[in-house]
Protein backbone atom coordinates (compact mmCIF):
# COMPACT_ATOMS: atom_id res chain seq x y z
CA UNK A 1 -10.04 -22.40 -15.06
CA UNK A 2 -6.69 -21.24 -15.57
CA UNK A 3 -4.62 -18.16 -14.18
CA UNK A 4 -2.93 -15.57 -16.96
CA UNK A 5 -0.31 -13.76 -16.79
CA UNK A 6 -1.54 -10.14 -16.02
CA UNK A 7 -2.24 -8.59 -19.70
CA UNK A 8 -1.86 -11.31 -21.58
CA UNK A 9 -5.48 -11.71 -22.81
CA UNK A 10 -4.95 -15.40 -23.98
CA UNK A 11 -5.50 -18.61 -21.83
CA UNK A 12 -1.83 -19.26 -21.29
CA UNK A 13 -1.13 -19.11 -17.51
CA UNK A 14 -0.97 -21.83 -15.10
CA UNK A 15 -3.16 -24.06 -14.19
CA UNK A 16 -4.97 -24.12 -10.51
CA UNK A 17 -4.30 -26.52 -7.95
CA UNK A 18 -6.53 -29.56 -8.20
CA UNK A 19 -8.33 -28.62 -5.44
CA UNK A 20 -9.52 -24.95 -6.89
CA UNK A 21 -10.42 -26.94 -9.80
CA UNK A 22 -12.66 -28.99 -8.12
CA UNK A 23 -14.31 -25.60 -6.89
CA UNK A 24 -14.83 -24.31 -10.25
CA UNK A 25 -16.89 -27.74 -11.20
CA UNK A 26 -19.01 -27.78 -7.93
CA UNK A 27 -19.87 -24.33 -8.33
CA UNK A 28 -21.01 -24.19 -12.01
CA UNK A 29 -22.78 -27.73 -10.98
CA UNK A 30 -25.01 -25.82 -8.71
CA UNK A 31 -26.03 -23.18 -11.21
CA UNK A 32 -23.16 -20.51 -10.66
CA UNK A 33 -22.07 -21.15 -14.51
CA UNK A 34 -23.83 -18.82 -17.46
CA UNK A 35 -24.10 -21.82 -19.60
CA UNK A 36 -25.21 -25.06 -17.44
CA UNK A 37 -29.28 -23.63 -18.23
CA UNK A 38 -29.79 -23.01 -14.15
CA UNK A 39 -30.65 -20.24 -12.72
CA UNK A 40 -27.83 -18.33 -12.25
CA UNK A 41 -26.28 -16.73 -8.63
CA UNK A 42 -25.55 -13.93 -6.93
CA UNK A 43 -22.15 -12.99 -4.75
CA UNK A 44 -22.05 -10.07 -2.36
CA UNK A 45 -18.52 -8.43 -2.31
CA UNK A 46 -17.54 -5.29 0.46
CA UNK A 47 -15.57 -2.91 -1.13
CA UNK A 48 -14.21 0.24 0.58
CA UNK A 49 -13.53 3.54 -1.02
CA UNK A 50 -12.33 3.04 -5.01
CA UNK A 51 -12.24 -0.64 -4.86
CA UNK A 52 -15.86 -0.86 -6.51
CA UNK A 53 -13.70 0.81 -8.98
CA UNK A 54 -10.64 -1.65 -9.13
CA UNK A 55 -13.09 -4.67 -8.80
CA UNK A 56 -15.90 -3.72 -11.43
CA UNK A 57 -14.09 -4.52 -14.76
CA UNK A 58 -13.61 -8.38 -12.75
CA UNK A 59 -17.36 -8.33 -11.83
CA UNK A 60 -18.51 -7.72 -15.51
CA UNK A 61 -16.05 -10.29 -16.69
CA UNK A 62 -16.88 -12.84 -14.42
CA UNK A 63 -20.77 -12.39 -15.09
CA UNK A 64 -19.78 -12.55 -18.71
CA UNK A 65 -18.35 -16.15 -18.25
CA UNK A 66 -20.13 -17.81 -15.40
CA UNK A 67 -23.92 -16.10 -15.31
CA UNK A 68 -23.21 -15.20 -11.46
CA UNK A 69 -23.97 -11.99 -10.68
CA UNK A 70 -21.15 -9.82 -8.25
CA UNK A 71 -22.99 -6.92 -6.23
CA UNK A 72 -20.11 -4.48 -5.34
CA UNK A 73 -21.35 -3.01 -1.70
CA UNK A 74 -19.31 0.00 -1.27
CA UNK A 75 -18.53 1.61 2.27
CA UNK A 76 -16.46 4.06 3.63
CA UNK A 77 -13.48 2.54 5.48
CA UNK A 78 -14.46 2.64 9.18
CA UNK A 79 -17.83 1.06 8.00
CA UNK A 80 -16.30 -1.37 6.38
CA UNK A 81 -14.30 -2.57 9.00
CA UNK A 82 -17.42 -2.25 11.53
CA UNK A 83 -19.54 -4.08 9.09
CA UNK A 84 -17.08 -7.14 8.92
CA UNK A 85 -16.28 -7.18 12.52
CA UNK A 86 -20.00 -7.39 13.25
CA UNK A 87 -20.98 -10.22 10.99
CA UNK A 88 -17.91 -12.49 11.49
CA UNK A 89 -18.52 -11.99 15.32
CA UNK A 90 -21.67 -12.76 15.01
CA UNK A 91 -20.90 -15.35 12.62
CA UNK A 92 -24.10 -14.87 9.93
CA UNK A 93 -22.37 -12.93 7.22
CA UNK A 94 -24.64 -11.28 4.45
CA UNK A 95 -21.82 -10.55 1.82
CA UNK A 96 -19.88 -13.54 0.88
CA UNK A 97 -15.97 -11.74 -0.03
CA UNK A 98 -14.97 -9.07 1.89
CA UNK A 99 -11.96 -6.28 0.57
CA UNK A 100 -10.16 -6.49 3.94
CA UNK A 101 -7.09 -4.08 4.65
CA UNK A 102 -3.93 -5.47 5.23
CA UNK A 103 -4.25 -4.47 8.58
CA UNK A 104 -7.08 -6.64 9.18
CA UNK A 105 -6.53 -9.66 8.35
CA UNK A 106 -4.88 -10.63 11.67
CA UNK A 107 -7.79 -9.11 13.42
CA UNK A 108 -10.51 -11.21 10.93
CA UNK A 109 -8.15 -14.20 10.59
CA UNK A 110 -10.55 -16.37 12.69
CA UNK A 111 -14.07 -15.70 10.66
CA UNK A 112 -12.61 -15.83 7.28
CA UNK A 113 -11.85 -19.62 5.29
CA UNK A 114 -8.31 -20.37 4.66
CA UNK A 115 -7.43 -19.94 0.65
CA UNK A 116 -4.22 -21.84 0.95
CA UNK A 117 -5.19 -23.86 -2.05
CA UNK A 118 -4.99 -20.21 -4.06
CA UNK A 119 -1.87 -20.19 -3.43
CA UNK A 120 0.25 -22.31 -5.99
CA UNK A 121 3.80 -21.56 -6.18
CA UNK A 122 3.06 -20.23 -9.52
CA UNK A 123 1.07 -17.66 -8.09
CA UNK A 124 3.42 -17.11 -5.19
CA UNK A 125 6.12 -15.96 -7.49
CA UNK A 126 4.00 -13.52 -9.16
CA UNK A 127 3.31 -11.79 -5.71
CA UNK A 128 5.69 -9.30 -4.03
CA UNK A 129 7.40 -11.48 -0.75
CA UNK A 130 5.32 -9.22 1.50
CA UNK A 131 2.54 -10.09 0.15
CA UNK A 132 2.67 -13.11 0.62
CA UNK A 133 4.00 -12.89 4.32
CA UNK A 134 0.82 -10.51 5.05
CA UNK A 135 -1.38 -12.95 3.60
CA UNK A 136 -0.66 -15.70 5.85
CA UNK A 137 -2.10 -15.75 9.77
CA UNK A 138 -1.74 -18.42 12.17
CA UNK A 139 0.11 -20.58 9.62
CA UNK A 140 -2.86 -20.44 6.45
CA UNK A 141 -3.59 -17.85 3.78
CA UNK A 142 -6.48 -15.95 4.60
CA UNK A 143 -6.74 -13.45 1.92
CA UNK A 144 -5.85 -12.81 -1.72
CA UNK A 145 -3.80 -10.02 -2.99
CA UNK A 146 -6.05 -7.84 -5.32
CA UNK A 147 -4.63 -4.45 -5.35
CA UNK A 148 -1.68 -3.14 -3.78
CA UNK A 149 0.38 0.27 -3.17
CA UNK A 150 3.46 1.78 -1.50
CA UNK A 151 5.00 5.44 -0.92
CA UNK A 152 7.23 6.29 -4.39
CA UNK A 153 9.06 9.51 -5.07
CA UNK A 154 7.83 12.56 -6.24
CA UNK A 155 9.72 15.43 -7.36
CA UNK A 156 9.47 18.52 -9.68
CA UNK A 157 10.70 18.32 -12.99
CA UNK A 158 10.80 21.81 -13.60
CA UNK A 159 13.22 22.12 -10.87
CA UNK A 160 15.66 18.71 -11.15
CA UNK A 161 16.02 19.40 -14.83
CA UNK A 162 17.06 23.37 -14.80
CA UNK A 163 20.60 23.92 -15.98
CA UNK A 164 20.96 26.34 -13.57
CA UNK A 165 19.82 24.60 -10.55
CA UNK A 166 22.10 21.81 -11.66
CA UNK A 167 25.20 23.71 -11.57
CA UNK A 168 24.18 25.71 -8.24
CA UNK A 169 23.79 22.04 -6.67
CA UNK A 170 26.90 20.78 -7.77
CA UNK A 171 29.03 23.57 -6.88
CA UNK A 172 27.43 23.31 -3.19
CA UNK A 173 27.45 19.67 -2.56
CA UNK A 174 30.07 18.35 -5.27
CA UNK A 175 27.96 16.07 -6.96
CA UNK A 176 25.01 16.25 -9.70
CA UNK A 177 21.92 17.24 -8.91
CA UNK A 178 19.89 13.89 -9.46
CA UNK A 179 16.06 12.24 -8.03
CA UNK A 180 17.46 10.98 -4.48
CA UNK A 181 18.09 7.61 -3.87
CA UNK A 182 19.64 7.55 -0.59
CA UNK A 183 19.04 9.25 2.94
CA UNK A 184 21.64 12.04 2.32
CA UNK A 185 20.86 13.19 -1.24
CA UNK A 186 17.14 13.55 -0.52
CA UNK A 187 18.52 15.96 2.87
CA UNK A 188 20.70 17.17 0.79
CA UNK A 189 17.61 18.15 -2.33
CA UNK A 190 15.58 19.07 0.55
CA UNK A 191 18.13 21.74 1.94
CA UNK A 192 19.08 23.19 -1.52
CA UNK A 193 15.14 24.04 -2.68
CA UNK A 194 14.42 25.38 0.39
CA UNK A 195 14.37 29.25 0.03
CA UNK A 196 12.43 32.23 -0.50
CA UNK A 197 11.63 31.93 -4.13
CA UNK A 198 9.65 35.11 -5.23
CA UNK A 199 11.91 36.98 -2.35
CA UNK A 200 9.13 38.21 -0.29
CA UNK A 201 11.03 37.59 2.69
CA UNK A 202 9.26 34.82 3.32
CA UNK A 203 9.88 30.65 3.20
CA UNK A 204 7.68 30.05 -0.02
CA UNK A 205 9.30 27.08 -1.18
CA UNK A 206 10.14 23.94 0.61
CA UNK A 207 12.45 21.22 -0.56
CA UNK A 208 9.87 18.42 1.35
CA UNK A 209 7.39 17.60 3.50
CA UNK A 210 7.28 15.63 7.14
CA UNK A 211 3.88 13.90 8.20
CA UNK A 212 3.41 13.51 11.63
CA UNK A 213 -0.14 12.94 11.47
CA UNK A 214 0.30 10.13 9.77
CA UNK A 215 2.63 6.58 10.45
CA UNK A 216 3.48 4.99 7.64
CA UNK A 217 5.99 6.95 6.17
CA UNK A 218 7.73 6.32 9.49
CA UNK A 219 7.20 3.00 9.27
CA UNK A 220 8.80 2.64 5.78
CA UNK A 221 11.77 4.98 7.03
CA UNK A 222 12.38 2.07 9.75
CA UNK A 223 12.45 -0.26 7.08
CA UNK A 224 14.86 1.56 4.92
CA UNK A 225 17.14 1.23 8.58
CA UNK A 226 17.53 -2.49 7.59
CA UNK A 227 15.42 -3.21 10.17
CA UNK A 228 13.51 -6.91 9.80
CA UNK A 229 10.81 -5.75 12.44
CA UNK A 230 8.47 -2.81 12.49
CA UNK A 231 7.78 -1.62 16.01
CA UNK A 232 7.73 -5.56 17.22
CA UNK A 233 8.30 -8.89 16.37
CA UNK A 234 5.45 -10.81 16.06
CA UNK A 235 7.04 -14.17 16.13
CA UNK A 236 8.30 -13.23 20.00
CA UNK A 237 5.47 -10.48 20.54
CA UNK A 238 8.69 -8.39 21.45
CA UNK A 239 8.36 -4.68 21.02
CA UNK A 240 11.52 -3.24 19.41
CA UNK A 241 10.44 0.15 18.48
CA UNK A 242 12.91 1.41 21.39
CA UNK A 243 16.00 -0.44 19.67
CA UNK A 244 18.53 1.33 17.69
CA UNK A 245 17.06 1.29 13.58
CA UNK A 246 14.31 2.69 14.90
CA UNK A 247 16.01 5.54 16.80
CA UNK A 248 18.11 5.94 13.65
CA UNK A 249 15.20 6.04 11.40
CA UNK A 250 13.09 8.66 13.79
CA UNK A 251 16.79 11.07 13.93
CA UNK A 252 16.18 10.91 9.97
CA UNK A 253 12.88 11.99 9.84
CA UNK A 254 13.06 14.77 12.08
CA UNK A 255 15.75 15.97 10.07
CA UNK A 256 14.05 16.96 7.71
CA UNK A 257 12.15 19.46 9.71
CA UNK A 258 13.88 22.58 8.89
CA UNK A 259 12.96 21.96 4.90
CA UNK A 260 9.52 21.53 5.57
CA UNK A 261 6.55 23.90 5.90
CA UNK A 262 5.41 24.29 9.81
CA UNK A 263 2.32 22.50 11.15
CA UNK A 264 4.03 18.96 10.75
CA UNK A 265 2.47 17.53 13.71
CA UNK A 266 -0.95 18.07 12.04
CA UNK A 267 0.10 17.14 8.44
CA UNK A 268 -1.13 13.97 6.70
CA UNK A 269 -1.73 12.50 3.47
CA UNK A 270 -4.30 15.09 2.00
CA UNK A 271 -2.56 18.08 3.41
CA UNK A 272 0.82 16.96 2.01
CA UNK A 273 -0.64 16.21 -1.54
CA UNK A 274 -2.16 19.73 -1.48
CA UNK A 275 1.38 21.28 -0.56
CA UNK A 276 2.65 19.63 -3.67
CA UNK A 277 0.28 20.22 -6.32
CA UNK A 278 0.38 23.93 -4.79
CA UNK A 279 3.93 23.85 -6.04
CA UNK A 280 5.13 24.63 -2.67
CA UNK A 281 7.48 21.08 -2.27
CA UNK A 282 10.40 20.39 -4.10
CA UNK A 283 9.89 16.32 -3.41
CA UNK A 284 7.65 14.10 -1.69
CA UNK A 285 7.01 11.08 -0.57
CA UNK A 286 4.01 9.36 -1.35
CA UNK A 287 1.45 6.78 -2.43
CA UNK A 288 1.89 5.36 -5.99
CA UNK A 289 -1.50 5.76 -7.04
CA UNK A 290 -1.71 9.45 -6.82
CA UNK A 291 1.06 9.89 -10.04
CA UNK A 292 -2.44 9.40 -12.50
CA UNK A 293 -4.69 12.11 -10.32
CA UNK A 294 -2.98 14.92 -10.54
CA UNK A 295 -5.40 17.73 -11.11
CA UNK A 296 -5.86 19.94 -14.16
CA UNK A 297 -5.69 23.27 -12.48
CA UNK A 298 -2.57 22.04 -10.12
CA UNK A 299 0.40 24.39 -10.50
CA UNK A 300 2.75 21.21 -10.79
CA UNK A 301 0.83 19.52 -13.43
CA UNK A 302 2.96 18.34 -16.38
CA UNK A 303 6.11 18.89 -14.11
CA UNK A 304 5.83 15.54 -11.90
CA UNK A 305 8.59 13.24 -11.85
CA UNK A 306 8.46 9.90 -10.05
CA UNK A 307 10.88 7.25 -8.56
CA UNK A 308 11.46 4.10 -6.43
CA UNK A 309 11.08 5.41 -2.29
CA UNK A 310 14.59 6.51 -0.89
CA UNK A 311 16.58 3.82 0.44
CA UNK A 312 18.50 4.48 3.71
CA UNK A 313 21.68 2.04 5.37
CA UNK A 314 19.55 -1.48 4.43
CA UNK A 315 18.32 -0.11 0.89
CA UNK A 316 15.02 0.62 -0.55
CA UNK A 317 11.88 0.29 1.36
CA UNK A 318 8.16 1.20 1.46
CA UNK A 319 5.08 -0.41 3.07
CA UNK A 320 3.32 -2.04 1.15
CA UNK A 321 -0.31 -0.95 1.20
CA UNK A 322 -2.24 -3.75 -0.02
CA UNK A 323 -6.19 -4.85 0.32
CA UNK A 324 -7.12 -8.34 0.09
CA UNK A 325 -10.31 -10.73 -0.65
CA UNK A 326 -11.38 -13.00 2.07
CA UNK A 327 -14.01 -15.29 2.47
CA UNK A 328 -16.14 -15.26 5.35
CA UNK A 329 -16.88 -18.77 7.03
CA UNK A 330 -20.28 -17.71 7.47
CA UNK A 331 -21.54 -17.70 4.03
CA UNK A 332 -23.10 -20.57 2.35
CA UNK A 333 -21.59 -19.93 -0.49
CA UNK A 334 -17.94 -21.03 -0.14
CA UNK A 335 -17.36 -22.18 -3.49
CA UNK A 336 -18.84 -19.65 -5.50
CA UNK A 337 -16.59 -16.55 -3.52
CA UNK A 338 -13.52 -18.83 -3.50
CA UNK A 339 -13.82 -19.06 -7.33
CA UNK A 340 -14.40 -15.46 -7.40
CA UNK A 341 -11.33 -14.68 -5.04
CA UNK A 342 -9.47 -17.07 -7.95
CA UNK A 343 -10.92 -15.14 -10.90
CA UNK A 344 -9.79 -11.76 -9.49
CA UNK A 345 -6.19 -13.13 -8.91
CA UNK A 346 -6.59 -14.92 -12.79
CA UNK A 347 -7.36 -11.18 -13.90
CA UNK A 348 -5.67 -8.75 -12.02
CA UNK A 349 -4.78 -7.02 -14.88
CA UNK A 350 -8.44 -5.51 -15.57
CA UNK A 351 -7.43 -3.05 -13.23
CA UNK A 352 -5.06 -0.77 -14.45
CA UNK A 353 -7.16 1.06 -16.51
CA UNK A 354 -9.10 1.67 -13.58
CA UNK A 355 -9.44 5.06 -11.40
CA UNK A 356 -7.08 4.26 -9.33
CA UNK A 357 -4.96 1.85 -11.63
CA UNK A 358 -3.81 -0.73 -8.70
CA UNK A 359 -2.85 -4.36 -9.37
CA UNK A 360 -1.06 -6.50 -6.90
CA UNK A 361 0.28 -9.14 -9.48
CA UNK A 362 4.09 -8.45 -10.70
CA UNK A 363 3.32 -9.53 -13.94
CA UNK A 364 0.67 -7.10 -14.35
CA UNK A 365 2.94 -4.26 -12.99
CA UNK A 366 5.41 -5.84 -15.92
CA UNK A 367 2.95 -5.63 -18.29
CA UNK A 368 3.23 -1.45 -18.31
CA UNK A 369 6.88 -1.26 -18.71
CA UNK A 370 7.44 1.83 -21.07
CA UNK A 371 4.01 2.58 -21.59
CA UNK A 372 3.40 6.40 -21.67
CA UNK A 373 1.07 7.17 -18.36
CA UNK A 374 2.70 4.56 -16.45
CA UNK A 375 5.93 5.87 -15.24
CA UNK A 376 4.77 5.12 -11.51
CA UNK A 377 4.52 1.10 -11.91
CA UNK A 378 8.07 0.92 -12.31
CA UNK A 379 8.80 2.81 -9.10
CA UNK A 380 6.43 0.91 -7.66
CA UNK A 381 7.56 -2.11 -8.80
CA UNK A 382 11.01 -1.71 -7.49
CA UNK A 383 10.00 -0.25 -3.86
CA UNK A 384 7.51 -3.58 -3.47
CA UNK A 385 10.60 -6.00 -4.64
CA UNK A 386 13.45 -4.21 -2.69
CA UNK A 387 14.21 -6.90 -0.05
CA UNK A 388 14.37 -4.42 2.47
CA UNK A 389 10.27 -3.76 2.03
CA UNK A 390 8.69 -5.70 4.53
CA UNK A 391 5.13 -5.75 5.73
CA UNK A 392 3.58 -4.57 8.92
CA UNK A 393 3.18 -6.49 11.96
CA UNK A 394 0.60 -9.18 11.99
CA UNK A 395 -0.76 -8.55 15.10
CA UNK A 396 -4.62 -7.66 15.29
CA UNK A 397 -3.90 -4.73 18.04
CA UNK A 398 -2.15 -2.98 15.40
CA UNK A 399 -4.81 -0.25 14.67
CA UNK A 400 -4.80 0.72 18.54
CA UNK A 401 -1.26 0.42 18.38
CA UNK A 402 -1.44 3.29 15.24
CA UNK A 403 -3.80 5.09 16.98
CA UNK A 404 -3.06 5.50 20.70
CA UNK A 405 0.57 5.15 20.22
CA UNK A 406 2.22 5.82 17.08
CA UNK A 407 1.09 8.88 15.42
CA UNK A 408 0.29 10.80 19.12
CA UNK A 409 4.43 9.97 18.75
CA UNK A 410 5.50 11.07 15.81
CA UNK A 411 3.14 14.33 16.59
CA UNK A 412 5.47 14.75 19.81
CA UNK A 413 9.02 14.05 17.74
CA UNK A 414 8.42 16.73 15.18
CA UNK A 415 7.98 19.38 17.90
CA UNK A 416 11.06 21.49 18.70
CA UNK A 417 13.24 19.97 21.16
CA UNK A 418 11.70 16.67 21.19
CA UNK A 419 13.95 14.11 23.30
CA UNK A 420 13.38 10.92 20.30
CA UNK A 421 15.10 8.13 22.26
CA UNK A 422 12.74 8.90 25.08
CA UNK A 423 9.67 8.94 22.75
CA UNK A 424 10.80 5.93 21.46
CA UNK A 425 11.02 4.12 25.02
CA UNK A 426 7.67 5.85 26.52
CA UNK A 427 5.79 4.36 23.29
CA UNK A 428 7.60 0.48 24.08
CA UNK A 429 6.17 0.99 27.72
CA UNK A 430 2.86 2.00 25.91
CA UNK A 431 2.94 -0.69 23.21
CA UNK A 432 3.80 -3.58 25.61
CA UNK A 433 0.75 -2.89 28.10
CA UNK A 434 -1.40 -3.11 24.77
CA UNK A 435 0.02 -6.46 23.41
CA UNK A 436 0.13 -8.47 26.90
């Protein structure tokens, strides 16, 4: 078998490691191949969500060339995670790859195989850094790549490109009127569309949004600091979300408050999409995917621009919001999933055409360069490559971490008068009794 660069519909990628080879030849030896005239397998994959979606063009493919069939379970995303931690604790697994969440894998690490033979240095380069930090727990790779996703920039069209709001904005601020790329000309945006547009008397448009129900922009704000460490180090196990980035990073996303529509500490991901396609946000921030799903009927539709994330003091930076295949130690049929997980990474590319259009291979982001549709993969592309885009905390208390201490946070810093640097050393105390 032989991996592709992502589009490229000819056999011309690299070969795998000897050892993956081997794989291939046990597993169509015991009957997993189409062709060998035995009867032919089945492999049972969790999926959360719209990865059945992502993963079904690679399931028809792979039943195409090996006669081994690929049953995509699909579960909501708590059950998915209860399902796993069940089975690998109990260690008899009935599915035999699991989509894990990023998130997971440090939690999982000691249930699922290690793929480190996956990962050829061939394959390495065509992975975003992070990626391949995220992948690895306790010194092996325990999951592969398959789809991944980070926070872009969205703005109005209809608004950036007005000759008349270009010359207003330049005689306030002294410079054009432009998609932000930096900490002080997306304030800056945010200030100058914030106003009472049909002059009601009444705030009706808002330049952007602030999520406090949610972390990750937060997260990726900390990043954009220059920080190397998000909330703690997990080489140390040192907490550092008291420290000084992530003080700086907090004072910047509070700021933003008075542009924003009220109700921030209950705002998340749904609510701030809804905001925008209402045409009631100048800009936001969000995830990649979302550029292709605009709805018919929103206000904004046809009017959507996009762009890498804002970069603060250390540059660019999102977090990257990948999902990865594992192999659970449990199954029987180790071979067979770990030539699966392969065959996925060999054809990331079958993907984009999909619902939600996510690959995790650079090449296959490449592949889309100028194609009509796909304005977001560049701004994804260059938000998951900024060096300053760094992956969360492999740690496998991180969910409880989210849960009990980071987002009741941020829900307390975006009310009025909140005291940040004391938020910030109230959730250290928190975080620290959690991690020891």
């Amino acid at each position: 078998m032989k991996f592709r660069r992502a589009g490229d519909r000819q056999s011309i990628g690299v070969y795998l490691t000897a050892a993956v080879t081997a794989l291939v030849l046990v597993a169509a030896g015991c009957g997993a191949g189409g062709g060998s005239g035995a009867e032919s397998s089945t492999l049972t994959v969790l999926v959360e969500g719209g990865g059945k979606a992502e993963l079904q063009p690679v399931a028809d493919l792979y039943k195409k060339e090996t006669g081994t069939t690929v049953e995509l379970v699909e579960l909501p995303y708590d059950g998915l995670y209860d399902r796993v931690q069940t089975e690998l604790g109990s260690g008899k697994a009935s599915f035999d790859v699991a989509a894990l969440d990023a998130i997971w894998l440090s939690a999982f690490s000691a249930g699922v195989s290690p793929l480190d033979d996956l990962f050829t240095e061939d394959v390495k380069r065509d992975l975003f850094p992070g990626l391949v930090t995220e992948a690895q727990v306790g010194g092996s790779y325990v999951g592969m790549p398959v789809w991944t996703n980070s926070e872009i920039l969205y703005y109005r069209t209809d608004l950036f490109g007005d000759p008349k709001e270009k010359a207003a904005f330049q005689a306030k601020y002294g410079y054009p009127l432009v998609p932000p790329t930096t900490w002080k000309q997306y304030r800056d945006a945010a200030e100058f569309f914030t106003r009472d547009a049909n002059r009601d008397g009444q705030t009706d448009l808002y330049g952007t949004d602030v999520k406090g129900a949610v972390e990750t922009e937060w997260l990726a704000t900390v990043s954009q600091t220059g920080a190397k460490t998000m909330v703690l180090d997990p080489s140390s196990g040192q907490v550092t979300i008291d420290d000084g980035r992530h003080l700086e990073a907090l004072n910047f996303y509070t700021s933003l408050l008075p542009y924003a529509p009220s109700g921030a500490a209950q705002l998340d991901w749904a609510g701030a999409q809804n905001l925008f396609y209402q045409g009631k946000l100048a800009m936001m921030r969000f995830w990649g995917h979302a550029y292709t799903q605009t709805p018919a009927d929103a206000s904004v539709k046809g009017k959507i621009g996009v762009a890498p994330m804002i970069a603060g003091p250390g540059g660019i930076a999102g977090v990257p919001g990948a999902w990865y295949l594992s192999v659970p130690k449990a199954t029987t049929k180790q071979d067979e999933a770990k030539k699966f997980v392969a065959f996925a990474y060999a054809h990331n590319d079958l993907s984009i055409k999909t619902s939600l259009g996510l690959v995790s291979r650079i090449s296959a982001f490449e592949s889309q360069a100028g194609v009509a549709g796909r304005e977001n993969y560049p701004a994804i592309l260059a938000t998951l490559k900024s060096p300053a885009t760094v992956a969360r905390p492999a740690t496998p208390k991180w969910q409880e971490i989210v849960n009990t201490v980071l987002t009741p946070m941020l829900q307390k810093a975006v009310a009025k008068g909140a005291d940040n640097a004391a938020l910030l050393k109230q959730a250290k105390a928190q975080i620290d009794a959690i991690v020891q």
